[in-house]
N, C-alpha and C. Protein backbone atom coordinates (compact mmCIF):
# COMPACT_ATOMS: atom_id res chain seq x y z
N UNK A 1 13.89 -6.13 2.97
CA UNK A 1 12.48 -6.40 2.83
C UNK A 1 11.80 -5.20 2.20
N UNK A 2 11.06 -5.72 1.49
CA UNK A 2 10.36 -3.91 0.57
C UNK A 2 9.01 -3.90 1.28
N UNK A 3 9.14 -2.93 1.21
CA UNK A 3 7.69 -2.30 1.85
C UNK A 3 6.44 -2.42 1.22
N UNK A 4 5.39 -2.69 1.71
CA UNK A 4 3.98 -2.66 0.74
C UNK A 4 4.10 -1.67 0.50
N UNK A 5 3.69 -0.41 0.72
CA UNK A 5 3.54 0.95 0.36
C UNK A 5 4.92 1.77 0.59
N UNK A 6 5.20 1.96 -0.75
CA UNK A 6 6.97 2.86 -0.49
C UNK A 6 6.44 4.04 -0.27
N UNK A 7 5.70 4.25 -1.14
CA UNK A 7 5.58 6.24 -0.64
C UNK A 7 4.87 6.22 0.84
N UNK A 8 4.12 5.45 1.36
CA UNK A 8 4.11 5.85 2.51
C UNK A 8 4.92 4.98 3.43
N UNK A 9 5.60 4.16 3.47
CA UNK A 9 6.77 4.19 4.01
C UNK A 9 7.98 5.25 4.32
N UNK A 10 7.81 6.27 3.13
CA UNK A 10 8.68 7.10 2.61
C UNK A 10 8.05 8.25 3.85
N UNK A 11 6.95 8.48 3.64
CA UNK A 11 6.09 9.61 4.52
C UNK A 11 6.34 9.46 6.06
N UNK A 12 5.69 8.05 6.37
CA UNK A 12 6.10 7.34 7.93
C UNK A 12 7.12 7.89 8.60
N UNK A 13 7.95 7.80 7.64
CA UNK A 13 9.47 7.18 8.56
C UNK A 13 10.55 8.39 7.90
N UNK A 14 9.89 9.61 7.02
CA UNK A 14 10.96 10.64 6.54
C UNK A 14 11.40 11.21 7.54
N UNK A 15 10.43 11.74 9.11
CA UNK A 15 11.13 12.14 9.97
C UNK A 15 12.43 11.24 10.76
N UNK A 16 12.45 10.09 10.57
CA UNK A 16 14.00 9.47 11.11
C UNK A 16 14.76 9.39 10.27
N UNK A 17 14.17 10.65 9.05
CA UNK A 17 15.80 9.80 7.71
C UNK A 17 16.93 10.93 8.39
N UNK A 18 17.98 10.83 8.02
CA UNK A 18 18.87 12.00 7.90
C UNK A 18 18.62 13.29 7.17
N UNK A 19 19.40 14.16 7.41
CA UNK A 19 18.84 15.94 6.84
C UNK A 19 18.53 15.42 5.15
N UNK A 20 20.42 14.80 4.64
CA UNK A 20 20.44 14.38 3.16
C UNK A 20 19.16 13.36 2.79
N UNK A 21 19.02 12.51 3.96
CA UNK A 21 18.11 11.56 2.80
C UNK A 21 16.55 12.55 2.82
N UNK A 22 16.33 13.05 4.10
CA UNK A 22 14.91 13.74 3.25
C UNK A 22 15.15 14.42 2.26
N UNK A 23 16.26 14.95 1.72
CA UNK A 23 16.20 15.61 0.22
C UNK A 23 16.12 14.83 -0.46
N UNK A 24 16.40 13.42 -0.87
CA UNK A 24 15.62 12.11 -1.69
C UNK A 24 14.65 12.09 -1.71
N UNK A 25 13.70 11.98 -0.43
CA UNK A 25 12.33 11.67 0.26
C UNK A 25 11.85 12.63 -0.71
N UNK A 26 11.71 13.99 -0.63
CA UNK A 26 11.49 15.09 -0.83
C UNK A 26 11.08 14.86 -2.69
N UNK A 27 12.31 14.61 -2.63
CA UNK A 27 11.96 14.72 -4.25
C UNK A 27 11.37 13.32 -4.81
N UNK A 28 11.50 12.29 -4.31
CA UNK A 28 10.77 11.27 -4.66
C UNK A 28 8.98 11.31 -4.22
N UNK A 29 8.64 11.84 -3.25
CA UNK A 29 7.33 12.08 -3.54
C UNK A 29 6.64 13.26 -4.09
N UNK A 30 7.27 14.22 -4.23
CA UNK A 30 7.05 15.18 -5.56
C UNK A 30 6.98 14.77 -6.58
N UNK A 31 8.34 13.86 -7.71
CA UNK A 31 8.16 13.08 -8.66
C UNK A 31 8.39 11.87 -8.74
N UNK A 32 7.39 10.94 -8.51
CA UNK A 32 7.65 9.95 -8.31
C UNK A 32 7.52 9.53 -9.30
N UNK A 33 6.62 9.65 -10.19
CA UNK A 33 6.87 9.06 -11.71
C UNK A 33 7.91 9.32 -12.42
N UNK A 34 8.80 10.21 -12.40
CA UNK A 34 9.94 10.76 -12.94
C UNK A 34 11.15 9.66 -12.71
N UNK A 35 11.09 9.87 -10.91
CA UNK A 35 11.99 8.58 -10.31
C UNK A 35 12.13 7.40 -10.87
N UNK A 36 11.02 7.12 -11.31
CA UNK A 36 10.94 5.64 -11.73
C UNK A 36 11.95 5.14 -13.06
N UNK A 37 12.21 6.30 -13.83
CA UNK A 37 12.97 6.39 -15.03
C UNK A 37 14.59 7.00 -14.42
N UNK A 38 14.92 6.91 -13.80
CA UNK A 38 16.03 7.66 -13.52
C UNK A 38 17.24 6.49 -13.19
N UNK A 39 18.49 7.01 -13.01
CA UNK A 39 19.59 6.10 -12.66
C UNK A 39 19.82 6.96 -11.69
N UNK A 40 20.64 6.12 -10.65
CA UNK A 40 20.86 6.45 -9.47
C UNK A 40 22.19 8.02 -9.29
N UNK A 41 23.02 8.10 -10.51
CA UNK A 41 22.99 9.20 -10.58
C UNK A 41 22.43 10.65 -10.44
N UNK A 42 21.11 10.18 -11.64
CA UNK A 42 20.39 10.87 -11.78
C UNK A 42 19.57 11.59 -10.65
N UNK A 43 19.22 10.57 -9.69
CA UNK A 43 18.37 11.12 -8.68
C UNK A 43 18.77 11.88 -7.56
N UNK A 44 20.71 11.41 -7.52
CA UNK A 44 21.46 12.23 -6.93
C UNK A 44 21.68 13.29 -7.13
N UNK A 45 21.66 13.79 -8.31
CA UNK A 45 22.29 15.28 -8.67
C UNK A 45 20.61 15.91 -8.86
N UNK A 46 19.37 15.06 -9.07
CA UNK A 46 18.19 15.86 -8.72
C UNK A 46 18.32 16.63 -7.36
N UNK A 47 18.55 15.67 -6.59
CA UNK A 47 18.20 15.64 -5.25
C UNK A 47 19.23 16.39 -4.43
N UNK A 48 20.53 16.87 -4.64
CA UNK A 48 21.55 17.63 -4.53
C UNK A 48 22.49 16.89 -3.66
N UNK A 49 22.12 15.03 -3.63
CA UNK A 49 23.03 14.62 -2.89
C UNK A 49 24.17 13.70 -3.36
N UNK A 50 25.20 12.74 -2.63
CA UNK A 50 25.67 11.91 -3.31
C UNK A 50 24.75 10.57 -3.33
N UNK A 51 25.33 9.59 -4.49
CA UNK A 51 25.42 8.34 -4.68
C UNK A 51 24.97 7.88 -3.44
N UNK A 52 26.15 7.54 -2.52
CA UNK A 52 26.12 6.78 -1.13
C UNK A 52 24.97 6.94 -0.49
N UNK A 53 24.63 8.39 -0.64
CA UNK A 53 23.03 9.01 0.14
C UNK A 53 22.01 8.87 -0.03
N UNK A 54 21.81 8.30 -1.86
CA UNK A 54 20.47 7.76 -2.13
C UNK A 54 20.58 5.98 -1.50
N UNK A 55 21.97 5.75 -2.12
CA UNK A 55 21.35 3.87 -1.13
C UNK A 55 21.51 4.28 0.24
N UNK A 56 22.14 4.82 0.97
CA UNK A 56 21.65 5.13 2.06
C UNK A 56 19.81 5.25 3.08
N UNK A 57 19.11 6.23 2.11
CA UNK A 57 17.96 6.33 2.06
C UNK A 57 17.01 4.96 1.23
N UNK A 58 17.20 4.53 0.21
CA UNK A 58 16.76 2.72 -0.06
C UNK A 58 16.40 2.07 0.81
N UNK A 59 17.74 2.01 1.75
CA UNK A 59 17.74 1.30 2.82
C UNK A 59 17.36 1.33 4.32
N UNK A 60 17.08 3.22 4.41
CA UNK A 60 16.43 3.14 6.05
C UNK A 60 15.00 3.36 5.64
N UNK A 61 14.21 3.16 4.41
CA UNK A 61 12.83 2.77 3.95
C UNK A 61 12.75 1.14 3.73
N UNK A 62 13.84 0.50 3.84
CA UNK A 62 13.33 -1.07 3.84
C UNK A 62 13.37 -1.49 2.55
N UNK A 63 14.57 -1.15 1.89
CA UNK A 63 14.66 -1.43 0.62
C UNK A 63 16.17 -2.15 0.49
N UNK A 64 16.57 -3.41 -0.37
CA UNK A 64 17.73 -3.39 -0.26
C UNK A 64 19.03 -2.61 -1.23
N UNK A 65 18.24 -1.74 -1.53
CA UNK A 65 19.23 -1.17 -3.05
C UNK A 65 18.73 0.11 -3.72
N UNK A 66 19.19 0.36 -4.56
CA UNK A 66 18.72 1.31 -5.36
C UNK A 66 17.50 0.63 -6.40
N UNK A 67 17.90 -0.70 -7.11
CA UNK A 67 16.87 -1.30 -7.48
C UNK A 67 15.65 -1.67 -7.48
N UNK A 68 16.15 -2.38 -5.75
CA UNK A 68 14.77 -2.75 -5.10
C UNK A 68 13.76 -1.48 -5.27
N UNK A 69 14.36 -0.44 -4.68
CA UNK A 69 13.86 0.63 -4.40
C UNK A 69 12.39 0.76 -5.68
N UNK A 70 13.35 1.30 -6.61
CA UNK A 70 12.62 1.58 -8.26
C UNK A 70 11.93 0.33 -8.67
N UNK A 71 11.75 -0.76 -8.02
CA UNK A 71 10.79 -1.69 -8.32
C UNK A 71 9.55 -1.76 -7.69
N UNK A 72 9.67 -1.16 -6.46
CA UNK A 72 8.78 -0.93 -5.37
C UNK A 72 8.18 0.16 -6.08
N UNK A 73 8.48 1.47 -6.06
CA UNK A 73 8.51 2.49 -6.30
C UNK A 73 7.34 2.52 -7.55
N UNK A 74 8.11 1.59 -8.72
CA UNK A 74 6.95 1.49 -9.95
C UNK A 74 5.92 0.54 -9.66
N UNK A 75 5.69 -0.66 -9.16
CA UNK A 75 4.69 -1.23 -8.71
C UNK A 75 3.76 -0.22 -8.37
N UNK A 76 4.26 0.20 -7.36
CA UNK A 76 3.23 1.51 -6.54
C UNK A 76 2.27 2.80 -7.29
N UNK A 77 3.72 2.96 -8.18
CA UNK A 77 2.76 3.82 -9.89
C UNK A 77 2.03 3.26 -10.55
N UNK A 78 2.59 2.08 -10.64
CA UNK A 78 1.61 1.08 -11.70
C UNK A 78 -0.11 1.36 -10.99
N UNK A 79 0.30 0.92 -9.71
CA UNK A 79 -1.07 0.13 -9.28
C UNK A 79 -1.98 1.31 -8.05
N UNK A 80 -0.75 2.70 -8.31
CA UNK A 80 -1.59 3.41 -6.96
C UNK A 80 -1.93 4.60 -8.09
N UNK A 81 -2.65 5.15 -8.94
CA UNK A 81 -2.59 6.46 -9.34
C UNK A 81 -3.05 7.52 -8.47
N UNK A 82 -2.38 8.65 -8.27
CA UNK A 82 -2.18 9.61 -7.54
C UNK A 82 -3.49 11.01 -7.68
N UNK A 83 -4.73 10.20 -6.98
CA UNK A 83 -5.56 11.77 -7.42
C UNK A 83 -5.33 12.91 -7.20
N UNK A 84 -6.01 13.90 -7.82
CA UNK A 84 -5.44 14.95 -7.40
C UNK A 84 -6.44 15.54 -6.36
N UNK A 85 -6.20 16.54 -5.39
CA UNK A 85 -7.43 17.04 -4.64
C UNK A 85 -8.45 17.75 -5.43
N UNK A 86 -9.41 18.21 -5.02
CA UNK A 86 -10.47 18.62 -6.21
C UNK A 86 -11.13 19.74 -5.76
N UNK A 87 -11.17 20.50 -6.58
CA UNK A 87 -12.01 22.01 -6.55
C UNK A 87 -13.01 21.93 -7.55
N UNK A 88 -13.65 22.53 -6.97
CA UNK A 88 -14.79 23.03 -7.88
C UNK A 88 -14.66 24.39 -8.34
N UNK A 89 -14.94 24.27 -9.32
CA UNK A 89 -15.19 25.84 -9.90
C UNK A 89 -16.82 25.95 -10.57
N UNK A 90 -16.94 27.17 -10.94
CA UNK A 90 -18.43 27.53 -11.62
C UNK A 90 -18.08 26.99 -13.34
N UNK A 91 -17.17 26.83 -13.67
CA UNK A 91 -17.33 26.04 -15.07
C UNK A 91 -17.15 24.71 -15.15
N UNK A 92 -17.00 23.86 -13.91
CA UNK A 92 -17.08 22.68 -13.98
C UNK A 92 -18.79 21.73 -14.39
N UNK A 93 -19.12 21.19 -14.87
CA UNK A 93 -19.73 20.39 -15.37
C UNK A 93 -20.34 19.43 -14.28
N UNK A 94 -21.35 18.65 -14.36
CA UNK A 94 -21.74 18.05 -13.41
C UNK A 94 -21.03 16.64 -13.53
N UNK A 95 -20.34 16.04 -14.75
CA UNK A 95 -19.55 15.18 -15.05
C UNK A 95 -17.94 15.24 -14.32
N UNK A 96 -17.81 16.46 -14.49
CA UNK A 96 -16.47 16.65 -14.24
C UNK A 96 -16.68 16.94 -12.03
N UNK A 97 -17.36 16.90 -11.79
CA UNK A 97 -17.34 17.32 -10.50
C UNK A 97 -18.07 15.90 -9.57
N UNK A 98 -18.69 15.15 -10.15
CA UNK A 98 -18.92 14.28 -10.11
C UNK A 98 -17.27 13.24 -10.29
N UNK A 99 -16.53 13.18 -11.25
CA UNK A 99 -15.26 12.18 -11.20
C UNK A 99 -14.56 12.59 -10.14
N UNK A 100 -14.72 14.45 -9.92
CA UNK A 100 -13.32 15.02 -8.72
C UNK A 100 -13.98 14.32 -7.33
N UNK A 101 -14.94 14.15 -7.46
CA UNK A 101 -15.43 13.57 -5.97
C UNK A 101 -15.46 12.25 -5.46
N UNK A 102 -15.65 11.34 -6.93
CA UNK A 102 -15.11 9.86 -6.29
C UNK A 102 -14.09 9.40 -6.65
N UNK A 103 -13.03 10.88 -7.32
CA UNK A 103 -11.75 10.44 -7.08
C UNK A 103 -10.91 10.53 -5.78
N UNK A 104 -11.30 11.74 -5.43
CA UNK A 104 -10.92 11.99 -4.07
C UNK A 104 -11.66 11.58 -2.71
N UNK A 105 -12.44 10.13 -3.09
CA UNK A 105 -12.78 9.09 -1.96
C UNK A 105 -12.10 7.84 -1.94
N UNK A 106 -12.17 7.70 -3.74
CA UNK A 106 -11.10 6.85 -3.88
C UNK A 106 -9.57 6.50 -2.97
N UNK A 107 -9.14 7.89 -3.00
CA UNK A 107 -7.99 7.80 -2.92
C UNK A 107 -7.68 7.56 -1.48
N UNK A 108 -8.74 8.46 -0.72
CA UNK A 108 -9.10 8.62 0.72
C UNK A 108 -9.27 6.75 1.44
N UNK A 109 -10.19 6.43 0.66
CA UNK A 109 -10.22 4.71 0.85
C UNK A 109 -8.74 3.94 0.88
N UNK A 110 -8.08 4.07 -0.07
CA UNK A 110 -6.87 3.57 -0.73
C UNK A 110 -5.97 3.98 0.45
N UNK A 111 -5.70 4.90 0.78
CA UNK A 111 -4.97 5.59 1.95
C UNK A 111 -5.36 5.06 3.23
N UNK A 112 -6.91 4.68 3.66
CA UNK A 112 -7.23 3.81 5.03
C UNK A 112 -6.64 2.51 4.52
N UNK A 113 -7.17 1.79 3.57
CA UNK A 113 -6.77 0.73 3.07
C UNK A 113 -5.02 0.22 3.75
N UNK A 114 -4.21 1.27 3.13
CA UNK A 114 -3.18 1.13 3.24
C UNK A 114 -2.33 0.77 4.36
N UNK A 115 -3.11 1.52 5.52
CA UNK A 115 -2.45 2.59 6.77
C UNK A 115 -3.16 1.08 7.66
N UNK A 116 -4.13 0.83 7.13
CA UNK A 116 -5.24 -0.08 8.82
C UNK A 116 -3.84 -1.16 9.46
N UNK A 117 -4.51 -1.33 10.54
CA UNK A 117 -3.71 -2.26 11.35
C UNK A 117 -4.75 -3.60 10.90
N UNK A 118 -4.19 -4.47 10.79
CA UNK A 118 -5.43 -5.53 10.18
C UNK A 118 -5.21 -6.21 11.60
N UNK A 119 -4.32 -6.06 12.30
CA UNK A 119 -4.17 -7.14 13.49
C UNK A 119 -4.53 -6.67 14.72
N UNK A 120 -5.07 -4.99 14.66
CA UNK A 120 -6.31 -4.54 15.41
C UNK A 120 -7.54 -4.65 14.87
N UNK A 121 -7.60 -4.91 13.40
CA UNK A 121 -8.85 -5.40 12.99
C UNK A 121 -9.29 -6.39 13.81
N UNK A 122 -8.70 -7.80 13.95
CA UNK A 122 -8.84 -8.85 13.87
C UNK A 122 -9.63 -9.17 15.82
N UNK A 123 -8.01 -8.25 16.61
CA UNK A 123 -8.69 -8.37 17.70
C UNK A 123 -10.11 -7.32 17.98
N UNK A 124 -10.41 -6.50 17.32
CA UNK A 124 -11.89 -5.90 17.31
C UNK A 124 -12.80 -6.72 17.35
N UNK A 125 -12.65 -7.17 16.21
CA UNK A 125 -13.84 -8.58 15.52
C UNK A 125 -13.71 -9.47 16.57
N UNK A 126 -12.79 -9.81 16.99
CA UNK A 126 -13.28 -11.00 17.95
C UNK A 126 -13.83 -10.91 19.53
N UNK A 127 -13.33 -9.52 19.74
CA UNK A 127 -13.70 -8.91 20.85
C UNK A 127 -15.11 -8.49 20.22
N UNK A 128 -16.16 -8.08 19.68
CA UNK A 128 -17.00 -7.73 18.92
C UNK A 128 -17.97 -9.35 19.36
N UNK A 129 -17.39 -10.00 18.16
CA UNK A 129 -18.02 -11.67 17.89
C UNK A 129 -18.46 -12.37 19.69
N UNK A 130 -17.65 -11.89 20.57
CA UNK A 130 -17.64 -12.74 21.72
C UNK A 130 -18.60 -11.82 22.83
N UNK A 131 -18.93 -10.53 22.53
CA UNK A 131 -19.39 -9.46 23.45
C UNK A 131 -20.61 -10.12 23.74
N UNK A 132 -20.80 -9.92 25.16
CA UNK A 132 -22.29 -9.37 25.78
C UNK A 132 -23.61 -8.59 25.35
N UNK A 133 -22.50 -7.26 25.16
CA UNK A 133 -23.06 -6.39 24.91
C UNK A 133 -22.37 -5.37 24.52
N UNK A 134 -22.96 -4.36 23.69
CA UNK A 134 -21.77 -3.73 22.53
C UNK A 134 -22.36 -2.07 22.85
N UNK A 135 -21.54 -1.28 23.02
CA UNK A 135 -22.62 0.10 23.26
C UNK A 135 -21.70 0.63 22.70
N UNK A 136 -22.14 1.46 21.64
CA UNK A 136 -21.60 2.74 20.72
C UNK A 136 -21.72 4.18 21.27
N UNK A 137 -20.72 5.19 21.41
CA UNK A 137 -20.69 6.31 21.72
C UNK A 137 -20.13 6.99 20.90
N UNK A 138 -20.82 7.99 20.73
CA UNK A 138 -20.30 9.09 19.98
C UNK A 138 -20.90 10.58 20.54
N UNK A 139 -20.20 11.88 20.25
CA UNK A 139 -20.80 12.96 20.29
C UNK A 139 -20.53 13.75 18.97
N UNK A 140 -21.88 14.76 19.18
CA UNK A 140 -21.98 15.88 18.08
C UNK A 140 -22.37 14.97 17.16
N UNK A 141 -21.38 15.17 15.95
CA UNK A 141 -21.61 14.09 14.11
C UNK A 141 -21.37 13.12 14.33
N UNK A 142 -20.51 12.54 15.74
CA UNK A 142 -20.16 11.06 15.92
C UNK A 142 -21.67 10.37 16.57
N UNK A 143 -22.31 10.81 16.79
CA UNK A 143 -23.24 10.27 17.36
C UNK A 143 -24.12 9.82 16.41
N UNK A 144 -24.31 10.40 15.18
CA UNK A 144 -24.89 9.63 14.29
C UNK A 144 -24.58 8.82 13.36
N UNK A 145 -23.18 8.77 13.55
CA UNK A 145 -22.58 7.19 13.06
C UNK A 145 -22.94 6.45 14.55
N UNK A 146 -22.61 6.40 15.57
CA UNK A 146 -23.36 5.49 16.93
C UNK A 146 -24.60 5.40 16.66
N UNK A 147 -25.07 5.78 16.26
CA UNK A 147 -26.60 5.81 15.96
C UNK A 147 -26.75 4.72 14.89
N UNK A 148 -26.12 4.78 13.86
CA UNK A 148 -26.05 4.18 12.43
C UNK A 148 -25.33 2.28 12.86
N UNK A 149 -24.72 2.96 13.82
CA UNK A 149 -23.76 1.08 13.94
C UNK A 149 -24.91 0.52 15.02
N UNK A 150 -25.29 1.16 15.80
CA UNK A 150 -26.06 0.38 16.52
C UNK A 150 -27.31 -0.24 15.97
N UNK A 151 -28.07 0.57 14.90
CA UNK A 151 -28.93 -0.19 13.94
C UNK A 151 -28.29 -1.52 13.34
N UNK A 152 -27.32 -1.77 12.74
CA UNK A 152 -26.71 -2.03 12.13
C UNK A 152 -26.16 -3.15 13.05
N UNK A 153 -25.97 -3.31 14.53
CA UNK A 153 -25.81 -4.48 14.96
C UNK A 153 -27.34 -5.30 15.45
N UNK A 154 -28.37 -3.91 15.96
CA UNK A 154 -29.50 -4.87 16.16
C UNK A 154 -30.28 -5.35 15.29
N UNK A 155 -29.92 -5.12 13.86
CA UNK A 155 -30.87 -5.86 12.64
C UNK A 155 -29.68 -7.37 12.44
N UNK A 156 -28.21 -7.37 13.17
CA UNK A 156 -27.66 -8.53 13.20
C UNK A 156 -28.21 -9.60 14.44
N UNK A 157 -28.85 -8.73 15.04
CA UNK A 157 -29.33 -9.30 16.49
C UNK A 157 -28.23 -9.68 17.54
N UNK A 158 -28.27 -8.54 17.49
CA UNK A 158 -27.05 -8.09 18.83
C UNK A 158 -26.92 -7.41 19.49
N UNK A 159 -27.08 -7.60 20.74
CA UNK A 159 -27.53 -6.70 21.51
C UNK A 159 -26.34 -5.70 21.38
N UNK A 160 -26.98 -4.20 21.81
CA UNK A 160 -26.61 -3.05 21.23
C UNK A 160 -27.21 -1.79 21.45
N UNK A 161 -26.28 -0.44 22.00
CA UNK A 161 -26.91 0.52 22.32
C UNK A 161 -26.21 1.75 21.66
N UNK A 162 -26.68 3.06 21.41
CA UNK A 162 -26.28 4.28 21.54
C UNK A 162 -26.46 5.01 21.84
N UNK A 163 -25.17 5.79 22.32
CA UNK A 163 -25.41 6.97 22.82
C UNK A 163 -24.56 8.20 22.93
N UNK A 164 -25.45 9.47 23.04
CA UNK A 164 -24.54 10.63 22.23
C UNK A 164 -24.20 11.89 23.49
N UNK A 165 -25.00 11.32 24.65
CA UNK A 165 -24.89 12.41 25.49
C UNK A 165 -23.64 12.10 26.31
N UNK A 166 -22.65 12.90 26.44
CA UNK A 166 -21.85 12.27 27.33
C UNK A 166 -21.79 11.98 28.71
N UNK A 167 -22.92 12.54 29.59
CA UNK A 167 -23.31 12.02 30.90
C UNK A 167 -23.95 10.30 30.80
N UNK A 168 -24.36 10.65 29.88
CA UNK A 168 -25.11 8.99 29.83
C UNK A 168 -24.51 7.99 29.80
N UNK A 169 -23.22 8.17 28.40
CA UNK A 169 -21.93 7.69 28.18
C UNK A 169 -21.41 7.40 29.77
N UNK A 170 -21.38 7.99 30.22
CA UNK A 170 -20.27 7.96 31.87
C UNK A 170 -21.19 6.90 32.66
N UNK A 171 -22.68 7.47 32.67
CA UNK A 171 -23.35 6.37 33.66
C UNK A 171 -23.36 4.84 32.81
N UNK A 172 -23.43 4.83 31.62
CA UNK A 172 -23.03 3.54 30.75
C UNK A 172 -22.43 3.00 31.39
N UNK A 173 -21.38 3.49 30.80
CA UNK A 173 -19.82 2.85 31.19
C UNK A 173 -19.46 2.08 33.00
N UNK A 174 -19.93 3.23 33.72
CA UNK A 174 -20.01 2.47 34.77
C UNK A 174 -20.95 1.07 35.33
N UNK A 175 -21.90 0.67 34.37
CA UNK A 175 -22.72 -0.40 34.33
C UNK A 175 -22.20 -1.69 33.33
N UNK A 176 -20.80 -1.20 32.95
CA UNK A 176 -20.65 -2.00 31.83
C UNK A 176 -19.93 -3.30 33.28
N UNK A 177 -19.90 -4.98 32.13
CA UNK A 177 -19.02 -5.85 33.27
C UNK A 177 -18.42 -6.20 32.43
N UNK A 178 -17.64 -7.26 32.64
CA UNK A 178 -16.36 -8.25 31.62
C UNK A 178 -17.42 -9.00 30.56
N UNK A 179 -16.89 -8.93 29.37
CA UNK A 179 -17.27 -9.17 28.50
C UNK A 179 -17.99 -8.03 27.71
N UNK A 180 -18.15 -7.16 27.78
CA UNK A 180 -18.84 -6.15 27.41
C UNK A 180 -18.06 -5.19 26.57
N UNK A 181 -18.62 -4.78 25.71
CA UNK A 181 -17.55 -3.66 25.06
C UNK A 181 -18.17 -2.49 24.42
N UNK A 182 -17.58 -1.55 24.32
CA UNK A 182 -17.61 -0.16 24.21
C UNK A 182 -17.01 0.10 22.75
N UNK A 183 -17.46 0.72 21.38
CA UNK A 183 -17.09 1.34 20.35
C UNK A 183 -17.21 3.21 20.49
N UNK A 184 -16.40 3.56 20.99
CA UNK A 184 -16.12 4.80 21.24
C UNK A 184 -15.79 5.73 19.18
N UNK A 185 -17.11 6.84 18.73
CA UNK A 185 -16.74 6.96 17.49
C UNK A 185 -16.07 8.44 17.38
N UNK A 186 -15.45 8.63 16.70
CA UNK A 186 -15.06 9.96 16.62
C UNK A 186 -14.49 10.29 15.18
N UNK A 187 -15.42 11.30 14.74
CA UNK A 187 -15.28 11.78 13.24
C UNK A 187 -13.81 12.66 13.05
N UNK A 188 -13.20 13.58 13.92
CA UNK A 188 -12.50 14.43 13.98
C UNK A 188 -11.63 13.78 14.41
């Protein structure tokens, strides 16, 4: 079965590869565009291992082959381009610092995108859709996203509270009953 996301499949799960296959790992997300052109030779004697060790590694990422692999692999180039992180410098341009910044949200998005559990989405939302009553907590910077969702449910008309102090939070919580739910936020 191939993975939606090989390179982060590759990331996930490099700590259960073997010593040899993270030297694949290794070099396949360093060059992954490179990989994509290579024969399975090739990536062996990159990578300082044998043959057997790259399908070896194919396959404890969920790949059935060396093929599969490099099909996955280029899909993922095709369709994921790789921003780079972004600095600013004093000769950057307001154009050029402007692209480094919604490239590197982009990518940041693309990466939640990737990673979400959609099937904790799903039970959120419905636990959400069915609530009583919904109280947002956050502290410090989280509190003003609690601040921000709780607007944001009572212009849906739903009942809805926040709060940032954490004593209050505690006496909340102890007033909460069944059916009721709690969005606990945390920036960090």
């Amino acid at each position: 079965m191939k993975p939606r996301n090989i390179i982060r499949a590759i990331e996930n799960g490099r700590h259960e590869l073997r010593k040899s296959e993270r030297k694949v790992a290794d070099f396949v997300l360093a060059k992954a565009e490179d990989v994509i052109h290579m024969r399975i030779v090739d990536l062996a004697q990159e990578s300082q291992v044998s043959e057997p060790t790259v399908v070896r590694f194919c396959r404890a990422i969920g790949c059935d082959g060396f093929q599969a692999f490099k099909l996955a692999l280029a899909q993922h180039v095709a369709h994921s381009p790789r921003y780079q992180q972004y600095r600013f410098t004093e000769q950057d341009s307001a154009h050029e610092y402007t692209f480094k910044v919604f490239d590197a949200t982009m990518e940041t998005l693309k990466r939640v995108r990737d990673n979400i559990d959609v099937g904790a989405i799903e039970k959120a939302v419905e636990a959400l859709r069915s609530a009583n009553r919904v109280e947002f907590y956050g502290f410090g910077a989280s509190g003003a996203v609690a601040s921000d969702a709780q607007h944001k449910f009572f212009r849906l008309q739903i009942s809805s509270s926040a709060y940032s102090d954490p004593h209050i939070q505690a006496m909340s919580a102890m007033s909460l009953r069944r059916g009721d739910v709690v969005v606990a936020i945390s920036q960090s």
